[in-house]
N, C-alpha and C. Protein backbone atom coordinates (compact mmCIF):
# COMPACT_ATOMS: atom_id res chain seq x y z
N UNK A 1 -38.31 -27.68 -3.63
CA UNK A 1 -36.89 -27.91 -3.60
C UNK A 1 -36.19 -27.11 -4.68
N UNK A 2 -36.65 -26.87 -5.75
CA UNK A 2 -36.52 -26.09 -6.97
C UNK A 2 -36.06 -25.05 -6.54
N UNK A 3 -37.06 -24.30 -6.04
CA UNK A 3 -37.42 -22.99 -5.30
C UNK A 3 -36.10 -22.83 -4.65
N UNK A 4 -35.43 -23.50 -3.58
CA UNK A 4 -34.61 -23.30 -2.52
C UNK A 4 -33.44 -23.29 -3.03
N UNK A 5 -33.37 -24.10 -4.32
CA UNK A 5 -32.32 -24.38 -4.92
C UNK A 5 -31.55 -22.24 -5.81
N UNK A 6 -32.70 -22.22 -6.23
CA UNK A 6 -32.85 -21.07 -7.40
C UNK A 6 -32.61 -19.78 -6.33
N UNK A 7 -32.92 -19.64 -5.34
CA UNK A 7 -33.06 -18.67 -4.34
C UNK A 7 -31.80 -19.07 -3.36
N UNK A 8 -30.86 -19.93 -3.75
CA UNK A 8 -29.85 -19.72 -2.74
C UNK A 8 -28.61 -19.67 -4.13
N UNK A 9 -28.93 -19.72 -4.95
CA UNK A 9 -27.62 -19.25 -6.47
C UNK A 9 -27.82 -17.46 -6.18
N UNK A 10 -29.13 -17.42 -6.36
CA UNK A 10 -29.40 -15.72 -6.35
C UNK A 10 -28.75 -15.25 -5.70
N UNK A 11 -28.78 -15.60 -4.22
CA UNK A 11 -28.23 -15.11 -2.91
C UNK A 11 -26.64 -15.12 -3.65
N UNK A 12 -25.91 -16.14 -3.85
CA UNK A 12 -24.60 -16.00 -3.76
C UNK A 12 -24.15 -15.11 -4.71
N UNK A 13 -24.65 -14.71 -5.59
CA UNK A 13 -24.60 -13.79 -6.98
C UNK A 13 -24.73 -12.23 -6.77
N UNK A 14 -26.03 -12.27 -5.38
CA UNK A 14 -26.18 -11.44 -4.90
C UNK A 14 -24.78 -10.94 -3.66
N UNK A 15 -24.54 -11.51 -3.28
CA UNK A 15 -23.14 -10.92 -2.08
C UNK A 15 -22.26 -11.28 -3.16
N UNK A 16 -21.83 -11.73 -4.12
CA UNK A 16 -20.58 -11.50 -4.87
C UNK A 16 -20.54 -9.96 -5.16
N UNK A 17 -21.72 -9.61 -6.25
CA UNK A 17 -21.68 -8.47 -6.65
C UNK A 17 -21.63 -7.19 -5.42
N UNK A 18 -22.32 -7.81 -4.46
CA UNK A 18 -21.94 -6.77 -3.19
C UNK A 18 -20.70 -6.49 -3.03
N UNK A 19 -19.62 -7.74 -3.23
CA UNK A 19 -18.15 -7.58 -3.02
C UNK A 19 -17.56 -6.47 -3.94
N UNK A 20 -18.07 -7.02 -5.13
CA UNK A 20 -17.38 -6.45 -6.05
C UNK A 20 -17.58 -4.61 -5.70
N UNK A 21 -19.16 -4.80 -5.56
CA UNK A 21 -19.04 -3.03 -5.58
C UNK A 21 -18.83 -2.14 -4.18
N UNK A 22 -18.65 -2.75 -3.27
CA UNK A 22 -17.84 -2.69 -2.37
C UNK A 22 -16.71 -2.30 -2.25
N UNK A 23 -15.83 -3.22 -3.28
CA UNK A 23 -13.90 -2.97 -3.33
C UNK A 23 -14.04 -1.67 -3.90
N UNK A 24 -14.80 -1.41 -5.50
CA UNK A 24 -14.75 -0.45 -6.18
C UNK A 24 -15.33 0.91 -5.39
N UNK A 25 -15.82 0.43 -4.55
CA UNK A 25 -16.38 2.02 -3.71
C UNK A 25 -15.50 2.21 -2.24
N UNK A 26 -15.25 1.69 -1.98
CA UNK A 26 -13.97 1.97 -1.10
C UNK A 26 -12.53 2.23 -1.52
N UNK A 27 -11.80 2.22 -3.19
CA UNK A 27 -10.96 2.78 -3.91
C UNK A 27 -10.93 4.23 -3.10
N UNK A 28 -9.80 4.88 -3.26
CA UNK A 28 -9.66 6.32 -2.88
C UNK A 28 -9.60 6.86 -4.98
N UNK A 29 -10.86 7.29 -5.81
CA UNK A 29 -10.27 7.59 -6.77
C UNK A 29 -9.82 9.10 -6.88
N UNK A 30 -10.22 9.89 -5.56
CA UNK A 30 -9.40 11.06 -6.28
C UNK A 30 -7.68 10.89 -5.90
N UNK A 31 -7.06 10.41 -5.07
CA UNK A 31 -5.82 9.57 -5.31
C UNK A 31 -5.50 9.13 -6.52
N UNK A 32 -5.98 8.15 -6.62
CA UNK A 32 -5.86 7.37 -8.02
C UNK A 32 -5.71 8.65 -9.01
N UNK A 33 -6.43 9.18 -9.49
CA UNK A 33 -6.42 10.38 -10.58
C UNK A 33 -5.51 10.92 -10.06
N UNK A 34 -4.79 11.51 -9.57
CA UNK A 34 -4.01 12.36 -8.75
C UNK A 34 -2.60 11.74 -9.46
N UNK A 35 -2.12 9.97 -8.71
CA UNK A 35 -0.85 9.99 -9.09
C UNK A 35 -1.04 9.56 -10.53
N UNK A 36 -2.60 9.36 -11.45
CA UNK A 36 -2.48 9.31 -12.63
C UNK A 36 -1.61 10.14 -13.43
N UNK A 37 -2.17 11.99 -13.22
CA UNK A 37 -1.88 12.98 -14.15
C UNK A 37 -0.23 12.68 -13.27
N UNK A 38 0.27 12.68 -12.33
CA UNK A 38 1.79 12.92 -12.27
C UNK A 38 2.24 12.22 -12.99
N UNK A 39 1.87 10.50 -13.29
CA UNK A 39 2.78 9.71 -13.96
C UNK A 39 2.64 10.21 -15.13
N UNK A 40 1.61 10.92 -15.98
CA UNK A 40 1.18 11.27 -17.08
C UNK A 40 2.14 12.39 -17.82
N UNK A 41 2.20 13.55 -16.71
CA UNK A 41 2.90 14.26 -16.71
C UNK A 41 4.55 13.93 -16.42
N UNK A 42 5.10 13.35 -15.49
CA UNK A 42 6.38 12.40 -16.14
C UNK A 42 6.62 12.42 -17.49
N UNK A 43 5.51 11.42 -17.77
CA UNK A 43 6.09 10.79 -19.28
C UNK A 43 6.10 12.04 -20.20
N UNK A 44 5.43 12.74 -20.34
CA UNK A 44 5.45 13.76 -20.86
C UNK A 44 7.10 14.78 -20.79
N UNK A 45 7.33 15.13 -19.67
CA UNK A 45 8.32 15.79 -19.61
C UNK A 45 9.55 14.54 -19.72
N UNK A 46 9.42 13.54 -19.79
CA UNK A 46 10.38 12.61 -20.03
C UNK A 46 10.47 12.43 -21.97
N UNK A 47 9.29 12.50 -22.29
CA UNK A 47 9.50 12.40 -23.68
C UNK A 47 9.90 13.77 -24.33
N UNK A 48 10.21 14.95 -23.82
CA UNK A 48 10.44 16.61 -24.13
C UNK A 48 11.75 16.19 -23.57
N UNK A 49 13.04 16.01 -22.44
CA UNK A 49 13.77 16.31 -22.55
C UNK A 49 14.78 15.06 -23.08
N UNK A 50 14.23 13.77 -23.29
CA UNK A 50 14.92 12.83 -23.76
C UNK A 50 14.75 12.13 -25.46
N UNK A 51 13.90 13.49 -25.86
CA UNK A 51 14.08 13.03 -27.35
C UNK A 51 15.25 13.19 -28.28
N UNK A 52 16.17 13.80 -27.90
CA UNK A 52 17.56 13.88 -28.89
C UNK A 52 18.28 12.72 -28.34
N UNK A 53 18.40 12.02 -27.04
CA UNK A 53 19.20 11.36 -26.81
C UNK A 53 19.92 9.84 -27.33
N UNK A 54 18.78 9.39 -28.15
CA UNK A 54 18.85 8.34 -29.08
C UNK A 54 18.56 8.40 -30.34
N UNK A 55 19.45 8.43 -31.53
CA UNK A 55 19.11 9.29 -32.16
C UNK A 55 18.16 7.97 -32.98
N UNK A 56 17.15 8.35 -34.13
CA UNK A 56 16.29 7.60 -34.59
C UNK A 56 15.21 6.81 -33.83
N UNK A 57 15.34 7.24 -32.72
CA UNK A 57 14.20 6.90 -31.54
C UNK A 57 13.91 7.85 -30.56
N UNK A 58 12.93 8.64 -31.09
CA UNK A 58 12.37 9.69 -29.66
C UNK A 58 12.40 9.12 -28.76
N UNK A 59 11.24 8.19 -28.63
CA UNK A 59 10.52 8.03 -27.55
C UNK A 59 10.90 6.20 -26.73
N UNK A 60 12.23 6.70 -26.98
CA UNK A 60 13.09 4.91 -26.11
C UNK A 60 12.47 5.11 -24.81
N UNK A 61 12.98 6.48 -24.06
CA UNK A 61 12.86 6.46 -23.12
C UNK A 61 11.16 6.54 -22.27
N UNK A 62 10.99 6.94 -23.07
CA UNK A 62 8.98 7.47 -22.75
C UNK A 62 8.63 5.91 -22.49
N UNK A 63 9.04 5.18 -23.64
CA UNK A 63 8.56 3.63 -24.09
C UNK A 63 8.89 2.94 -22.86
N UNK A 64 10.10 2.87 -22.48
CA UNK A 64 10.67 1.96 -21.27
C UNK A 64 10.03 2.31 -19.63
N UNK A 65 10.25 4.24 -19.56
CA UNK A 65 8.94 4.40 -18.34
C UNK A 65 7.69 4.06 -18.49
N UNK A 66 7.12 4.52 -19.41
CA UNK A 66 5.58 3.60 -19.39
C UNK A 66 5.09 2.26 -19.50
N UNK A 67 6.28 1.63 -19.39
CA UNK A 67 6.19 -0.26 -19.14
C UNK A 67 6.00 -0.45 -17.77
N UNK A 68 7.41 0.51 -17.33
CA UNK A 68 7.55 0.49 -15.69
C UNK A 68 6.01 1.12 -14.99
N UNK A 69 5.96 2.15 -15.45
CA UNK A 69 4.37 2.66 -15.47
C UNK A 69 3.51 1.04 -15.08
N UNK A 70 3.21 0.61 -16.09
CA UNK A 70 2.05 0.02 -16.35
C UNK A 70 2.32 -1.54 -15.40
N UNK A 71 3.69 -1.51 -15.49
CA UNK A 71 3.92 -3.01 -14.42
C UNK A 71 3.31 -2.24 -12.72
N UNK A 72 4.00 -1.03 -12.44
CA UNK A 72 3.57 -0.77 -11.13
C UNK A 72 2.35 -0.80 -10.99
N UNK A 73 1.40 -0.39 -12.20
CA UNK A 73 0.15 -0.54 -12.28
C UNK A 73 -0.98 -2.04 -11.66
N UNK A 74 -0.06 -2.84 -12.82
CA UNK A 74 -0.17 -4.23 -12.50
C UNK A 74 -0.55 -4.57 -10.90
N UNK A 75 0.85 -4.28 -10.50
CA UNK A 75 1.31 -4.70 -8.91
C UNK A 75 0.35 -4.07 -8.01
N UNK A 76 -0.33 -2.68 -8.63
CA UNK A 76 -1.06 -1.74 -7.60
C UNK A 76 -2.14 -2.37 -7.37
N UNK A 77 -2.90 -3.40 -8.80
CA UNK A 77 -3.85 -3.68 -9.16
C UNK A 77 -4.01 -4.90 -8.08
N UNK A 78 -3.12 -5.58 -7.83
CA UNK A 78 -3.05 -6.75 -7.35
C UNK A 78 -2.69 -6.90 -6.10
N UNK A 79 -1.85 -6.08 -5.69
CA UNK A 79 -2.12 -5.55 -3.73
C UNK A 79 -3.46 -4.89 -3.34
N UNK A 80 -4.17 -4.38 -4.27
CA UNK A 80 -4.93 -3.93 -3.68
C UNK A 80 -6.61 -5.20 -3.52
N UNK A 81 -6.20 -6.46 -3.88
CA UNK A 81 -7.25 -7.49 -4.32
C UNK A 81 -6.82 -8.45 -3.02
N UNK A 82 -5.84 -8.64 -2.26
CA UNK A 82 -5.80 -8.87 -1.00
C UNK A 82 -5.96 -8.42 -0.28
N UNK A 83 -6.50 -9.27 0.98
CA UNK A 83 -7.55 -8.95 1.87
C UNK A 83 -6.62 -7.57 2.67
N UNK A 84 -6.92 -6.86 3.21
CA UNK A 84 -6.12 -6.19 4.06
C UNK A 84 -5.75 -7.25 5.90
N UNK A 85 -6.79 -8.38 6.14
CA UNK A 85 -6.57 -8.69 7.43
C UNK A 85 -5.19 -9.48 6.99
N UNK A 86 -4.94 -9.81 5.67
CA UNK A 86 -3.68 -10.95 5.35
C UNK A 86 -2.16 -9.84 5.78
N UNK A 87 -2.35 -8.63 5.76
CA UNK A 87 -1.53 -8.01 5.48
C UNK A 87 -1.30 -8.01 7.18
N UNK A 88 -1.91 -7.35 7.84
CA UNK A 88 -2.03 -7.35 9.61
C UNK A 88 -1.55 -8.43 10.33
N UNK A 89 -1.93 -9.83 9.28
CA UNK A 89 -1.31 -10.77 10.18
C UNK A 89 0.06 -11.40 10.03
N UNK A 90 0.41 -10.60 9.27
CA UNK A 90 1.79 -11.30 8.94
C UNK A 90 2.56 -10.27 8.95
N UNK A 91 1.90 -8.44 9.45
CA UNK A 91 3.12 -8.14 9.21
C UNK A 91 3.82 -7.66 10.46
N UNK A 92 3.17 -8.14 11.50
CA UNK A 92 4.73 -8.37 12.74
C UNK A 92 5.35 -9.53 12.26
N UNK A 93 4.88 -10.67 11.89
CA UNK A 93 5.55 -11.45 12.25
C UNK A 93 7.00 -11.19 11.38
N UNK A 94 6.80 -10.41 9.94
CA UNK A 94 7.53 -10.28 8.88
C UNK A 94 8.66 -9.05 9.56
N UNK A 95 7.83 -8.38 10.80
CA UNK A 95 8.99 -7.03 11.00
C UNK A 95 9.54 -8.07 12.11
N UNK A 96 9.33 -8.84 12.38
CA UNK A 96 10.34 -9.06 13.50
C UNK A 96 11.65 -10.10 13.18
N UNK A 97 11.32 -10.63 11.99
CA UNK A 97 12.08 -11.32 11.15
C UNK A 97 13.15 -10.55 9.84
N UNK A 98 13.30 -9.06 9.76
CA UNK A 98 13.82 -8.36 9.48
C UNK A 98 15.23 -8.58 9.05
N UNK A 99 15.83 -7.77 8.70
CA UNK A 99 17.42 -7.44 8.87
C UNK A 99 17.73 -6.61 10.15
N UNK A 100 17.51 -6.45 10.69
CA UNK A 100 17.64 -6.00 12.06
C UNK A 100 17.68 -7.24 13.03
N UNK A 101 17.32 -8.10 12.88
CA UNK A 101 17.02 -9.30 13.56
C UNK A 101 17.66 -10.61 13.50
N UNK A 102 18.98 -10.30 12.79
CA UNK A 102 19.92 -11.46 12.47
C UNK A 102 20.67 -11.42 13.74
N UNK A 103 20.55 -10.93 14.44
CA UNK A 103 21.44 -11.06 15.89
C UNK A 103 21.04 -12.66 16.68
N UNK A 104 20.25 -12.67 16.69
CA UNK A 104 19.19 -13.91 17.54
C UNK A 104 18.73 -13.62 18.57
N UNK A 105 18.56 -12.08 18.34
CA UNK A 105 17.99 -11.02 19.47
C UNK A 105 16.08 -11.09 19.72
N UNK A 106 15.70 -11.05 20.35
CA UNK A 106 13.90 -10.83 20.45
C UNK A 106 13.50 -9.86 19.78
N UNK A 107 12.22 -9.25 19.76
CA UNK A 107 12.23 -8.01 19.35
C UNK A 107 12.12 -7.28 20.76
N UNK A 108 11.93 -7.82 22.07
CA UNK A 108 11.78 -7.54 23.42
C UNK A 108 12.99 -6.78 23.65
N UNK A 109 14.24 -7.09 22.95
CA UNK A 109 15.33 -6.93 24.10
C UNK A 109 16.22 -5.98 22.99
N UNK A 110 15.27 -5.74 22.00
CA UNK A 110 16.30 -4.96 21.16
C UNK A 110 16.00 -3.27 21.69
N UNK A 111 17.26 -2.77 21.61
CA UNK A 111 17.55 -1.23 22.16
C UNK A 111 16.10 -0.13 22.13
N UNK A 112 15.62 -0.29 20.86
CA UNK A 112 14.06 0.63 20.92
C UNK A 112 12.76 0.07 21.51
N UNK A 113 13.12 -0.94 22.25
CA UNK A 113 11.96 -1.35 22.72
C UNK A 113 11.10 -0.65 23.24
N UNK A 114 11.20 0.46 24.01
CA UNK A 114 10.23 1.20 24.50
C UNK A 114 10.15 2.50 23.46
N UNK A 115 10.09 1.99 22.57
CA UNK A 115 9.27 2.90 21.44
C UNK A 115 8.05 3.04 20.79
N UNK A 116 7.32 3.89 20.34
CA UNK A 116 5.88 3.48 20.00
C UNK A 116 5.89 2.74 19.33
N UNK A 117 7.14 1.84 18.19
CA UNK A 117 6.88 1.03 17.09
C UNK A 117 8.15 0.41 16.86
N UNK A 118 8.98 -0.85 16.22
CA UNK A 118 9.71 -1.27 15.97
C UNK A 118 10.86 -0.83 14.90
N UNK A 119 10.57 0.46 13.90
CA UNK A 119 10.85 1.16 13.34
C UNK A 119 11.75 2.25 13.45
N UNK A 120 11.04 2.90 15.10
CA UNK A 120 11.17 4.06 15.33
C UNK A 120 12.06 4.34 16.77
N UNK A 121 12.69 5.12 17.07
CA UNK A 121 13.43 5.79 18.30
C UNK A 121 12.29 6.41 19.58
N UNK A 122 11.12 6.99 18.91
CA UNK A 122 10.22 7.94 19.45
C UNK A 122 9.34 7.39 21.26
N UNK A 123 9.77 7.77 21.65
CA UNK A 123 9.14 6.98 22.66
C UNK A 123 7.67 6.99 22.80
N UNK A 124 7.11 5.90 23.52
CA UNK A 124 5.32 5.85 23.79
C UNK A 124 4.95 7.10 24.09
N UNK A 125 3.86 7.06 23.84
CA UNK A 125 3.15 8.18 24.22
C UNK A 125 2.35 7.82 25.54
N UNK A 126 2.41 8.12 27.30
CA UNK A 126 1.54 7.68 27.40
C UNK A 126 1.42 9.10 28.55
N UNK A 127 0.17 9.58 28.58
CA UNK A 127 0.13 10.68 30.16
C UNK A 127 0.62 10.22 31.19
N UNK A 128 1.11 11.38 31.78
CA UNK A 128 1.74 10.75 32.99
C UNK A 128 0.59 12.59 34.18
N UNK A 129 0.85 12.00 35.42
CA UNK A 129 0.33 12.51 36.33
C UNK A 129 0.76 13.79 36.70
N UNK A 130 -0.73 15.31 36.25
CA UNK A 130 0.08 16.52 36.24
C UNK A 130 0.44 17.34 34.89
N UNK A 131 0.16 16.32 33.72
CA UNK A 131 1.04 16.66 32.57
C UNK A 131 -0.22 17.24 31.53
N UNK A 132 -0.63 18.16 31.17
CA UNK A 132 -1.22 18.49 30.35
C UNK A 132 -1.12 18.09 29.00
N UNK A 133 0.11 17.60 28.43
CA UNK A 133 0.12 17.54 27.24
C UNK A 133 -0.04 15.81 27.00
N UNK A 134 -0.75 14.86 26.18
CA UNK A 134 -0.80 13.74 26.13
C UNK A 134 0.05 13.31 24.68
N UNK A 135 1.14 14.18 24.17
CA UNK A 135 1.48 13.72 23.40
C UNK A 135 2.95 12.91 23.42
N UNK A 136 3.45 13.24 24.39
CA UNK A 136 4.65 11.79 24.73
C UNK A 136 5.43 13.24 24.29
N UNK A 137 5.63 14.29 24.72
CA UNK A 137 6.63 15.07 24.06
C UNK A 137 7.00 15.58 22.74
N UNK A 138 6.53 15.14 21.87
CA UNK A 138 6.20 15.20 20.51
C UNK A 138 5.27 15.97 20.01
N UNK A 139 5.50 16.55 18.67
CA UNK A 139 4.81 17.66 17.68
C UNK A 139 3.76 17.33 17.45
């Protein structure tokens, strides 16, 4: 009983850490590095042309973007720790509940309905008979 006990903690310790290195290996990091050096570079050219502007404080402005910096950071950190299926399931229900949608209109009966998406003007894409091109008219 010992045994079964000790070998089913393992197990769960074991698929946690699967999770964990899972999330971390499905990250896009050359992205990540990517909009790193831009924000980096921002602050940089933010602290070169806004250092005279206050006088006895270079770096007000550097100081105040790299908060904003580090909150978006925050936020990046923390959308990206929900599930993605949470996001799928709520987000018709969230586009159809819109500002577009204060009419007490459906999303059925509103003018773009026959569009590929609720967003967009573009019509479906679908082949039609004869037609070589399967792209709905589009680039």
């Amino acid at each position: 009983m010992a045994d079964y006990a000790a070998d089913r903690r393992l197990a769960v310790r074991q698929r946690a850490r699967a999770r964990e290195s899972t999330y971390l290996r499905n990250l896009d990091w050359v992205l990540l590095a990517a909009v790193g050096g831009i924000v980096a570079y921002g602050l940089w050219v933010i602290s070169g042309i806004t250092k005279d502007d206050i006088p006895g404080n270079p770096n007000y402005y550097v100081v105040r973007q790299a908060a904003y910096a580090l909150v978006g950071c925050a936020g990046l950190a923390g959308m990206t720790l929900i599930d993605p299926g949470f996001w799928r399931k709520y987000s018709r229900a969230s586009a159809t509940r819109g500002a577009g949608s204060t009419s007490g209109r459906s999303a059925s009966s509103r003018p773009n309905s026959g569009s590929c998406c609720s967003y967009c003007s573009w019509p479906r894409s679908s082949p039609t008979a004869g037609s070589e091109s399967t792209s709905g008219g589009r680039l």
